[in-house]
Protein backbone atom coordinates (compact mmCIF):
# COMPACT_ATOMS: atom_id res chain seq x y z
CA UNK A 1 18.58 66.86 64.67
CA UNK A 2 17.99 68.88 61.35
CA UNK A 3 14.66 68.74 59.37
CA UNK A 4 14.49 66.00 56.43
CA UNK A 5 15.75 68.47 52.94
CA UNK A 6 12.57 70.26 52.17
CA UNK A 7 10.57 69.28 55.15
CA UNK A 8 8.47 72.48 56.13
CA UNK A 9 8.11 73.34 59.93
CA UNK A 10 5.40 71.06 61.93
CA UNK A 11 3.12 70.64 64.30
CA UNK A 12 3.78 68.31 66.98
CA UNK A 13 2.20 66.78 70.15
CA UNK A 14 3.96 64.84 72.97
CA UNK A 15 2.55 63.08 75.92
CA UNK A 16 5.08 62.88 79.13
CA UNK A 17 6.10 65.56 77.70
CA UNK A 18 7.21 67.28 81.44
CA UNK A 19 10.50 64.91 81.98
CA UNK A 20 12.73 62.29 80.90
CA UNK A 21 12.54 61.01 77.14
CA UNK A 22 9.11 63.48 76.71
CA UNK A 23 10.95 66.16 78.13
CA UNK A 24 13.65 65.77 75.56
CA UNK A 25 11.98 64.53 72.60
CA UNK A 26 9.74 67.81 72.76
CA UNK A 27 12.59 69.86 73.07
CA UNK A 28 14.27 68.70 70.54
CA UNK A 29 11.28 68.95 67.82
CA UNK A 30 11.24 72.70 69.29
CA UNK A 31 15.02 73.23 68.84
CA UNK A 32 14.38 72.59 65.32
CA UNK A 33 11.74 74.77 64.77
CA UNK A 34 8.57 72.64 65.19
CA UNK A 35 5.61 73.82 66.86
CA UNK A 36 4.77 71.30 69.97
CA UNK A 37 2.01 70.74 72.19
CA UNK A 38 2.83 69.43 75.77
CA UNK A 39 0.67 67.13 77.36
CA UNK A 40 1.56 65.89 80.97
CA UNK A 41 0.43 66.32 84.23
CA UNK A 42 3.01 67.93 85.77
CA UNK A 43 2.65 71.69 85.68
CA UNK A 44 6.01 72.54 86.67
CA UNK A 45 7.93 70.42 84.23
CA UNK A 46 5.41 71.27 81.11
CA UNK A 47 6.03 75.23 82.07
CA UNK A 48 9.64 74.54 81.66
CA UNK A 49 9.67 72.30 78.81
CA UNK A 50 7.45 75.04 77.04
CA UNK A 51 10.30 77.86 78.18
CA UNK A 52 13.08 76.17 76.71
CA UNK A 53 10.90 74.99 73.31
CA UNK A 54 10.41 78.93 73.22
CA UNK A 55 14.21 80.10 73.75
CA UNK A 56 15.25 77.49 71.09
CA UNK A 57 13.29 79.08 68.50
CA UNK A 58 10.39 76.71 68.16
CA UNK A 59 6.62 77.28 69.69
CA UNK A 60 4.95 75.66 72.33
CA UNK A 61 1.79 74.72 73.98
CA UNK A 62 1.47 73.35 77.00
CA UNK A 63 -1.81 71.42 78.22
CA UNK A 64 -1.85 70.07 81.69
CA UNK A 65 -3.23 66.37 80.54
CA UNK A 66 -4.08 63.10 82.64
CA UNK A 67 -3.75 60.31 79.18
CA UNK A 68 -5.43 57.85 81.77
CA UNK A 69 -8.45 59.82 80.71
CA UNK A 70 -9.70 59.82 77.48
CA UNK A 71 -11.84 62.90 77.91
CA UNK A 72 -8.91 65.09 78.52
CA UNK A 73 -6.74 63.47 75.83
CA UNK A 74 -9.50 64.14 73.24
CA UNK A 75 -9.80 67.59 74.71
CA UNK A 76 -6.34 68.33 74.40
CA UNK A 77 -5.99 67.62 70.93
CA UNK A 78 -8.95 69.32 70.13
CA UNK A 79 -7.26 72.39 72.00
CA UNK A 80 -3.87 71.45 69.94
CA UNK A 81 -6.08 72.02 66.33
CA UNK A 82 -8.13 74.80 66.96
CA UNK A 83 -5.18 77.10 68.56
CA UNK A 84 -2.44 75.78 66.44
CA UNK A 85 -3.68 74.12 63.10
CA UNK A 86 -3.63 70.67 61.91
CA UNK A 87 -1.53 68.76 63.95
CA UNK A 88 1.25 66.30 62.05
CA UNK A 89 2.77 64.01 64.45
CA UNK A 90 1.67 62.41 67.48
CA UNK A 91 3.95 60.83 70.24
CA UNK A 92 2.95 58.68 72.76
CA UNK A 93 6.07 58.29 75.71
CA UNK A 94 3.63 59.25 79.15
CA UNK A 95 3.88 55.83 81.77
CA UNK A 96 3.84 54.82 85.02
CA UNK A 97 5.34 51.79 87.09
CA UNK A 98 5.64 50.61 90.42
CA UNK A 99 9.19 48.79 91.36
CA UNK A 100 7.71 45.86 93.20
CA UNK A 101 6.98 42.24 92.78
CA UNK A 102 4.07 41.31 92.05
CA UNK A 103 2.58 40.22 94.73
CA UNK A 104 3.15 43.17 96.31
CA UNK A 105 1.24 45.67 93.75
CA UNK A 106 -2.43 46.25 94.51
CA UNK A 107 -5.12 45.74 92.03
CA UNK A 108 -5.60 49.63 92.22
CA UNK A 109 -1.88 50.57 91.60
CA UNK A 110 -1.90 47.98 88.76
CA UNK A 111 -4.89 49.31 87.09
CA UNK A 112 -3.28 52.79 87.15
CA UNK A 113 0.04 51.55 85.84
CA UNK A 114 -1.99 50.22 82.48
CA UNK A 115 -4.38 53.27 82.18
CA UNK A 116 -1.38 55.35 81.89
CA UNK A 117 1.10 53.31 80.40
CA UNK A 118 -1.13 51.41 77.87
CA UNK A 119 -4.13 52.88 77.62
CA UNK A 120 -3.08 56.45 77.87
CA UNK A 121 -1.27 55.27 74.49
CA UNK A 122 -4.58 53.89 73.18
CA UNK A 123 -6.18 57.04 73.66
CA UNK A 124 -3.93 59.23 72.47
CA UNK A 125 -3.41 57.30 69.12
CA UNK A 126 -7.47 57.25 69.30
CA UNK A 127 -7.73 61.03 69.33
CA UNK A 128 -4.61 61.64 67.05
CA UNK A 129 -6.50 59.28 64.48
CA UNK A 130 -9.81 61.00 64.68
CA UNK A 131 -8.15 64.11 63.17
CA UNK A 132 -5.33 62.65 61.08
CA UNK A 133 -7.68 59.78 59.26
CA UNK A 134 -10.33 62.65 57.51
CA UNK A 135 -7.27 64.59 56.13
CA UNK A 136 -5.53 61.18 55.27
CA UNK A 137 -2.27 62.60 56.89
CA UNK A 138 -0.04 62.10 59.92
CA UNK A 139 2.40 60.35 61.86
CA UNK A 140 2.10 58.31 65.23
CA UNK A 141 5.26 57.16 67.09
CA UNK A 142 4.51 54.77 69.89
CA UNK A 143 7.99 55.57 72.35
CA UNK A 144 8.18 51.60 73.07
CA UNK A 145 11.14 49.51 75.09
CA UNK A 146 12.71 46.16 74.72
CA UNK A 147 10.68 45.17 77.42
CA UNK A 148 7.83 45.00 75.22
CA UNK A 149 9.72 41.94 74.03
CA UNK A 150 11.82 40.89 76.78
CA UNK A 151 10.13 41.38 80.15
CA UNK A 152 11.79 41.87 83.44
CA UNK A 153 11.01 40.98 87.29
CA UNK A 154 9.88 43.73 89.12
CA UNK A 155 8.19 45.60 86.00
CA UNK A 156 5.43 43.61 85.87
CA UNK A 157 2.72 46.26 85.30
CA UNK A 158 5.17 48.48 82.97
CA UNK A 159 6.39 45.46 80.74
CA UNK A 160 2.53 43.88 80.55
CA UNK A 161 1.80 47.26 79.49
CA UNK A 162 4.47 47.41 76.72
CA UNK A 163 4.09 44.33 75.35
CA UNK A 164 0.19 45.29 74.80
CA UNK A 165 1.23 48.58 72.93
CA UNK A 166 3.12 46.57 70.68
CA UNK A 167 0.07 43.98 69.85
CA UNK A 168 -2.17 47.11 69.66
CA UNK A 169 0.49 48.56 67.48
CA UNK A 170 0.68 45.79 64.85
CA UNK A 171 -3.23 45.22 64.34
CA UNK A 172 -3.85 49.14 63.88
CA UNK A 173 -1.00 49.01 61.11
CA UNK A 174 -2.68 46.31 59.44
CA UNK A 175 -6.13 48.32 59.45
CA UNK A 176 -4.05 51.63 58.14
CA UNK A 177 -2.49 49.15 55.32
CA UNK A 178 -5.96 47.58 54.77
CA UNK A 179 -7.44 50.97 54.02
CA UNK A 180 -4.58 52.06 52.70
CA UNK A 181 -4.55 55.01 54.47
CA UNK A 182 -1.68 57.58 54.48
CA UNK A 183 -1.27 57.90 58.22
CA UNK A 184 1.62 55.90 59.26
CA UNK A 185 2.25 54.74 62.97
CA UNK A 186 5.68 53.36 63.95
CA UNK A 187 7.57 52.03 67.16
CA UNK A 188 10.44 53.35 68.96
CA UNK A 189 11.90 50.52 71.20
CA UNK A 190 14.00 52.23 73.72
CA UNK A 191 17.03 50.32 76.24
CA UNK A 192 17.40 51.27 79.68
CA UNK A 193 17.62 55.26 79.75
CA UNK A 194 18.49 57.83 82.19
CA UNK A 195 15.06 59.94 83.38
CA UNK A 196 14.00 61.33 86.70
CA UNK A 197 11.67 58.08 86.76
CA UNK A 198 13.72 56.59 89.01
CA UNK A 199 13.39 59.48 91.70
CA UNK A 200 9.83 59.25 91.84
CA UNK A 201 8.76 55.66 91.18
CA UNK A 202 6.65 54.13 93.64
CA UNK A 203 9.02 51.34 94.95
CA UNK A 204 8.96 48.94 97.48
CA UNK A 205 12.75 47.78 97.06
CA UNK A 206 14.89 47.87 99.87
CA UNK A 207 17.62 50.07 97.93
CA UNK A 208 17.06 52.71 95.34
CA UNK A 209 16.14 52.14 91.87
CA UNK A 210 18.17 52.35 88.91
CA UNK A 211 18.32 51.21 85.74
CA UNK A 212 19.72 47.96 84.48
CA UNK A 213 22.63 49.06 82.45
CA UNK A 214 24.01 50.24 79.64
CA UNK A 215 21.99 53.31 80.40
CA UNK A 216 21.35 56.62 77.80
CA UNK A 217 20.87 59.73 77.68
CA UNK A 218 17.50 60.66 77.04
CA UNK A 219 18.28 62.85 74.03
CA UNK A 220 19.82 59.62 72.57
CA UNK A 221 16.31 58.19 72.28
CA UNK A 222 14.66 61.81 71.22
CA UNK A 223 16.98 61.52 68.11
CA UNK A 224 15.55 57.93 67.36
CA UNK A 225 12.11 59.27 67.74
CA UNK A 226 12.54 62.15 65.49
CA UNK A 227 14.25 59.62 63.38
CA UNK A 228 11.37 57.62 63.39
CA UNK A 229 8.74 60.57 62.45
CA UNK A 230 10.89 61.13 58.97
CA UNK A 231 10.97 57.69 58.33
CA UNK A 232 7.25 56.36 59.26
CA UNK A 233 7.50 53.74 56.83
CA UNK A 234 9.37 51.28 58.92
CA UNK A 235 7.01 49.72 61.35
CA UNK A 236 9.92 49.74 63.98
CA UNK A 237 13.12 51.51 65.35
CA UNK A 238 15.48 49.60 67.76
CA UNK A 239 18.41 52.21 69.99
CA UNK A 240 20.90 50.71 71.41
CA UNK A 241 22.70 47.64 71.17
CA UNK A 242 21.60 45.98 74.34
CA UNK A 243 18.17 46.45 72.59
CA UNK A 244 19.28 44.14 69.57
CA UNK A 245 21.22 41.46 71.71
CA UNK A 246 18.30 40.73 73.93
CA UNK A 247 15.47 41.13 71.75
CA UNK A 248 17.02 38.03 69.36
CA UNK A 249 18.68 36.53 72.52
CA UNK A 250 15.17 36.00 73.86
CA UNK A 251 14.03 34.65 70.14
CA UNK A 252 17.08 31.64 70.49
CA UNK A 253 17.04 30.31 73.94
CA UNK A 254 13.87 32.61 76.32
CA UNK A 255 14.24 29.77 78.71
CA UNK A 256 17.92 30.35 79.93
CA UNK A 257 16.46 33.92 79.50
CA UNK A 258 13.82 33.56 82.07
CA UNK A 259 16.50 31.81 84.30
CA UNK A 260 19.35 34.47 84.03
CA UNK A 261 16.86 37.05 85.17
CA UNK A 262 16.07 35.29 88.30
CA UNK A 263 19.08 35.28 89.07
CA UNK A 264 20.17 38.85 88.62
CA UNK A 265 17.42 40.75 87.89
CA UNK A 266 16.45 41.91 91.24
CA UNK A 267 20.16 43.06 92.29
CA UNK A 268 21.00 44.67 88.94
CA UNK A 269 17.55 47.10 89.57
CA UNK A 270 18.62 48.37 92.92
CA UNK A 271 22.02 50.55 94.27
CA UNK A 272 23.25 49.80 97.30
CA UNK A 273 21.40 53.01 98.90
CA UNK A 274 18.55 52.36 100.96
CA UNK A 275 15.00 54.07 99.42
CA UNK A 276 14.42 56.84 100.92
CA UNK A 277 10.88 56.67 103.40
CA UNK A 278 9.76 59.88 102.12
CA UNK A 279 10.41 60.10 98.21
CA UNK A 280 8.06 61.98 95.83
CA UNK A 281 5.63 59.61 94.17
CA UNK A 282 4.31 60.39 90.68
CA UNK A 283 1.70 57.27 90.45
CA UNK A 284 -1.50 58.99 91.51
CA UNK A 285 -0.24 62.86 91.54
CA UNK A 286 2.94 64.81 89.29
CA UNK A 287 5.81 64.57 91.73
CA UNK A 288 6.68 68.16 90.68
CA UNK A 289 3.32 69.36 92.01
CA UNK A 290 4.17 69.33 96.11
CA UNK A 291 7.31 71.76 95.97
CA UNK A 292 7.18 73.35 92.18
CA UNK A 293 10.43 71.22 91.49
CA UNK A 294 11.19 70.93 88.14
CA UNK A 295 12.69 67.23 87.17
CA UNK A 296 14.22 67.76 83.86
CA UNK A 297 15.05 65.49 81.18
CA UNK A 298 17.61 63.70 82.93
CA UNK A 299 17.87 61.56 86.09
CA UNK A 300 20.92 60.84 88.69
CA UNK A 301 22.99 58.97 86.40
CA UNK A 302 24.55 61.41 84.16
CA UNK A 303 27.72 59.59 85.08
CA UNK A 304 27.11 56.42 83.60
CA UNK A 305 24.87 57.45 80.91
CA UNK A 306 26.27 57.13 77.33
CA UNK A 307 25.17 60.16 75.66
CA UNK A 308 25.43 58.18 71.79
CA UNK A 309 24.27 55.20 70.44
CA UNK A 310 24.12 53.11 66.63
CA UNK A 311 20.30 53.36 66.48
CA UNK A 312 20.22 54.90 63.33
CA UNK A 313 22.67 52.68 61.31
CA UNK A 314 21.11 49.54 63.09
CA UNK A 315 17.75 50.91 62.20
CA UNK A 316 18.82 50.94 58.24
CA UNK A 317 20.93 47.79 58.78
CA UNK A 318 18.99 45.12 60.30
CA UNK A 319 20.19 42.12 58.75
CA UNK A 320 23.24 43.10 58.96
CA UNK A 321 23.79 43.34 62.87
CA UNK A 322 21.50 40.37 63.74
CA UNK A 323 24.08 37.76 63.59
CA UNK A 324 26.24 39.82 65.88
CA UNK A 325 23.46 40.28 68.05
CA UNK A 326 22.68 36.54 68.12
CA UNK A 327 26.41 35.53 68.76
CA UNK A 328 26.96 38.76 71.35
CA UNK A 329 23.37 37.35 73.30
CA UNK A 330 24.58 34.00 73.56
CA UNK A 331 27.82 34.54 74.63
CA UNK A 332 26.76 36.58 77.44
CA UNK A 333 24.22 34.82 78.73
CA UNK A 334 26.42 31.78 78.44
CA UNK A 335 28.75 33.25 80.47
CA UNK A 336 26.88 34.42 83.02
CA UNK A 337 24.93 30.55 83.23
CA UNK A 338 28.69 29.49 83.49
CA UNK A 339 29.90 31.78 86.38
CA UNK A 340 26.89 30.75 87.93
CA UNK A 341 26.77 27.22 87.64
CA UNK A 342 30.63 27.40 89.17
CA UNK A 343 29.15 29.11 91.99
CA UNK A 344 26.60 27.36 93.23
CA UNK A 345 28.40 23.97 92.43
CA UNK A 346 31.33 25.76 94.92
C-alpha cells in the first residue's frame, strides 16, 4: 500500500510484530518506506521481520518485548524515541489464547491470556500516549476482531479480552475528544485470518485448531490497518464481509445467535486431525525460541485463505452495506436453525 499524496516517511511501532497479522502489518509499513520498531517476544521471528523490513527498503528496529509487562513496554518505546525520533503511529495486534472451554482454563492461563491480549494493549496505548499527548501528535490503531462484538465458545479468554479493548477504546476517545487533543486512536476489527496462531495455541481440543471460515490472508488485514493509520478519524474499520453480517446479525436476533453457536461452534474450530501431544506452545514462552524456527506471517491454510477482501469500500460505505448485511445474517442463520430443526425433529 502506497503513502497518502504528500505523506512524508514515518515512524512506526508494532507489537506481535514476530508473526501473523504483526508480522505483516510491519512489513508492509517497511515495504513502503516507514521506519518500524518491532516489539515481540519471539527473537527469531522479530530478526526476520526486521531482515525483510530492511531488504524492502524501509528501517527497522527490533526490541525483544513481553506487552504483559508494562516496564518493558515503556522501555521499549523509550528505546523507539531516543534511537529513532519521535515515533508517529502505534499498533497494538500482540495476544494470546488458549482453545479450551472454560472450565478447563486455569485461573493462571486466564490471567495470562488478558495481560497479553488486553492489557498488553492498555499498556502499549499508555506508553504511546505519554509521548504522543506533549507533542499533541500521533496515531493509535487497536488491531481488534469481530469477536469483540460477537463472542465465540472456546475463546473465552481471547473474546473477554477483545470486547474490553473495545470499551477501553471508546472511553479513551471520548477523553482525546474532550481535550481535544490531536492524537487519534482507531479500531481495526479483523474476521477469522490465517496466522501461525493456530500451530502454537495452547489447546485442549481433541483435533487441531483452525479457524472458523472465510479465512484471510494476513496482508489483507495489514492493508486495513495501514488504511486505518491514514484515516484516524473514523473511530472504526470493519475487513471482511463475514465481519459486517455477524456484527449486525448479533444486533437483530443475539439469541438465535447464542444458539447457532452451540450448535456448531465447537466442530467448525477443529479439523479432523488429532492435536498433536507435543506442539510448540507460545502462552508462557515464544514458540520460535526452542528450535530458532521462524513462523512467518502466514499459517497452514494458504489454501483456503482469500488473499482480498471489500474492507476499504465497506469502511467508506457503511450505510450502504448494512442492509445487505442484515438480510445476508438472517438468512444464514435462518437456514442453518432450519436444517437443524429438520434434524433433530428426524
Amino acid at each position: 500500500m502506497t503513502r497518502k499524496a504528500g505523506q512524508r516517511p514515518r515512524i512506526v511501532v508494532v507489537t506481535g510484530a514476530s508473526a501473523g497479522v504483526g508480522r505483516a502489518t510491519a512489513c508492509m509499513f517497511g515495504a513502503r518506506g516507514d521506519t518500524v520498531a518491532l516489539l515481540a517476544r519471539g527473537e527469531t521471528g522479530l530478526a526476520a521481520a526486521a531482515r525483510e523490513i530492511d531488504a524492502a527498503g524501509g528501517r527497522a528496529l527490533a526490541i525483544p518485548t513481553d506487552v504483559a509487562d508494562h516496564r518493558e513496554v515503556a522501555d521499549a518505546a523509550r528505546r523507539v524515541e531516543d534511537e529513532l525520533g519521535p515515533m508517529d503511529v502505534w499498533v497494538n495486534t500482540a495476544f494470546a489464547t488458549v482453545f479450551a472451554p472454560f472450565t478447563q482454563i486455569s485461573p493462571d492461563e486466564f490471567r495470562r491470556i488478558t495481560e497479553v491480549t488486553y492489557l498488553g494493549y492498555v499498556f502499549g496505548t499508555q506508553a504511546a500516549l505519554d509521548l504522543m499527548l506533549p507533542r499533541n501528535h500521533g496515531t493509535i490503531v487497536q488491531v481488534g476482531s469481530a469477536l469483540a462484538y460477537r463472542a465465540i465458545p472456546l475463546q473465552s479468554g481471547y473474546c473477554g479480552a477483545k470486547h474490553a479493548i473495545k470499551g477501553f477504546t471508546e472511553s479513551l476517545r471520548c477523553e482525546l475528544l474532550h481535550g481535544r487533543s490531536a492524537v487519534r486512536v482507531t479500531m481495526v476489527q479483523l474476521p477469522a485470518v490465517n496466522t501461525p496462531q493456530f500451530d502454537w495455541v495452547l489447546s485442549r481440543l481433541p483435533h487441531r485448531p483452525q479457524p472458523v471460515p472465510p479465512v484471510y490472508q494476513p496482508e489483507v488485514a495489514a492493508h486495513a490497518v495501514l488504511f486505518a493509520t491514514d484515516h484516524p478519524r473514523r473511530k472504526e474499520f470493519w475487513v471482511g464481509g463475514s465481519t459486517a453480517v455477524a456484527l449486525i446479525a448479533n444486533r437483530i436476533f443475539p439469541a438465535l445467535i447464542d444458539r447457532y453457536l452451540g450448535w456448531t461452534g465447537f466442530a467448525s474450530q477443529q479439523t479432523s486431525e488429532p492435536s498433536p501431544p507435543d506442539g510448540p506452545v507460545n502462552l508462557w514462552e515464544p514458540a520460535d525460541g526452542k528450535d530458532g524456527h521462524d513462523f512467518g506471517a502466514h499459517g497452514r491454510f494458504d489454501d483456503r485463505s482469500r488473499s482480498t477482501s471489500a474492507e476499504t469500500w465497506l469502511s467508506r460505505h457503511r450505510q450502504a452495506t448494512t442492509a445487505a448485511a442484515i438480510a445476508g445474517g438472517a438468512l444464514l442463520v435462518g437456514a442453518r436453525l432450519h436444517a437443524r430443526h429438520v434434524e433433530m425433529a428426524s
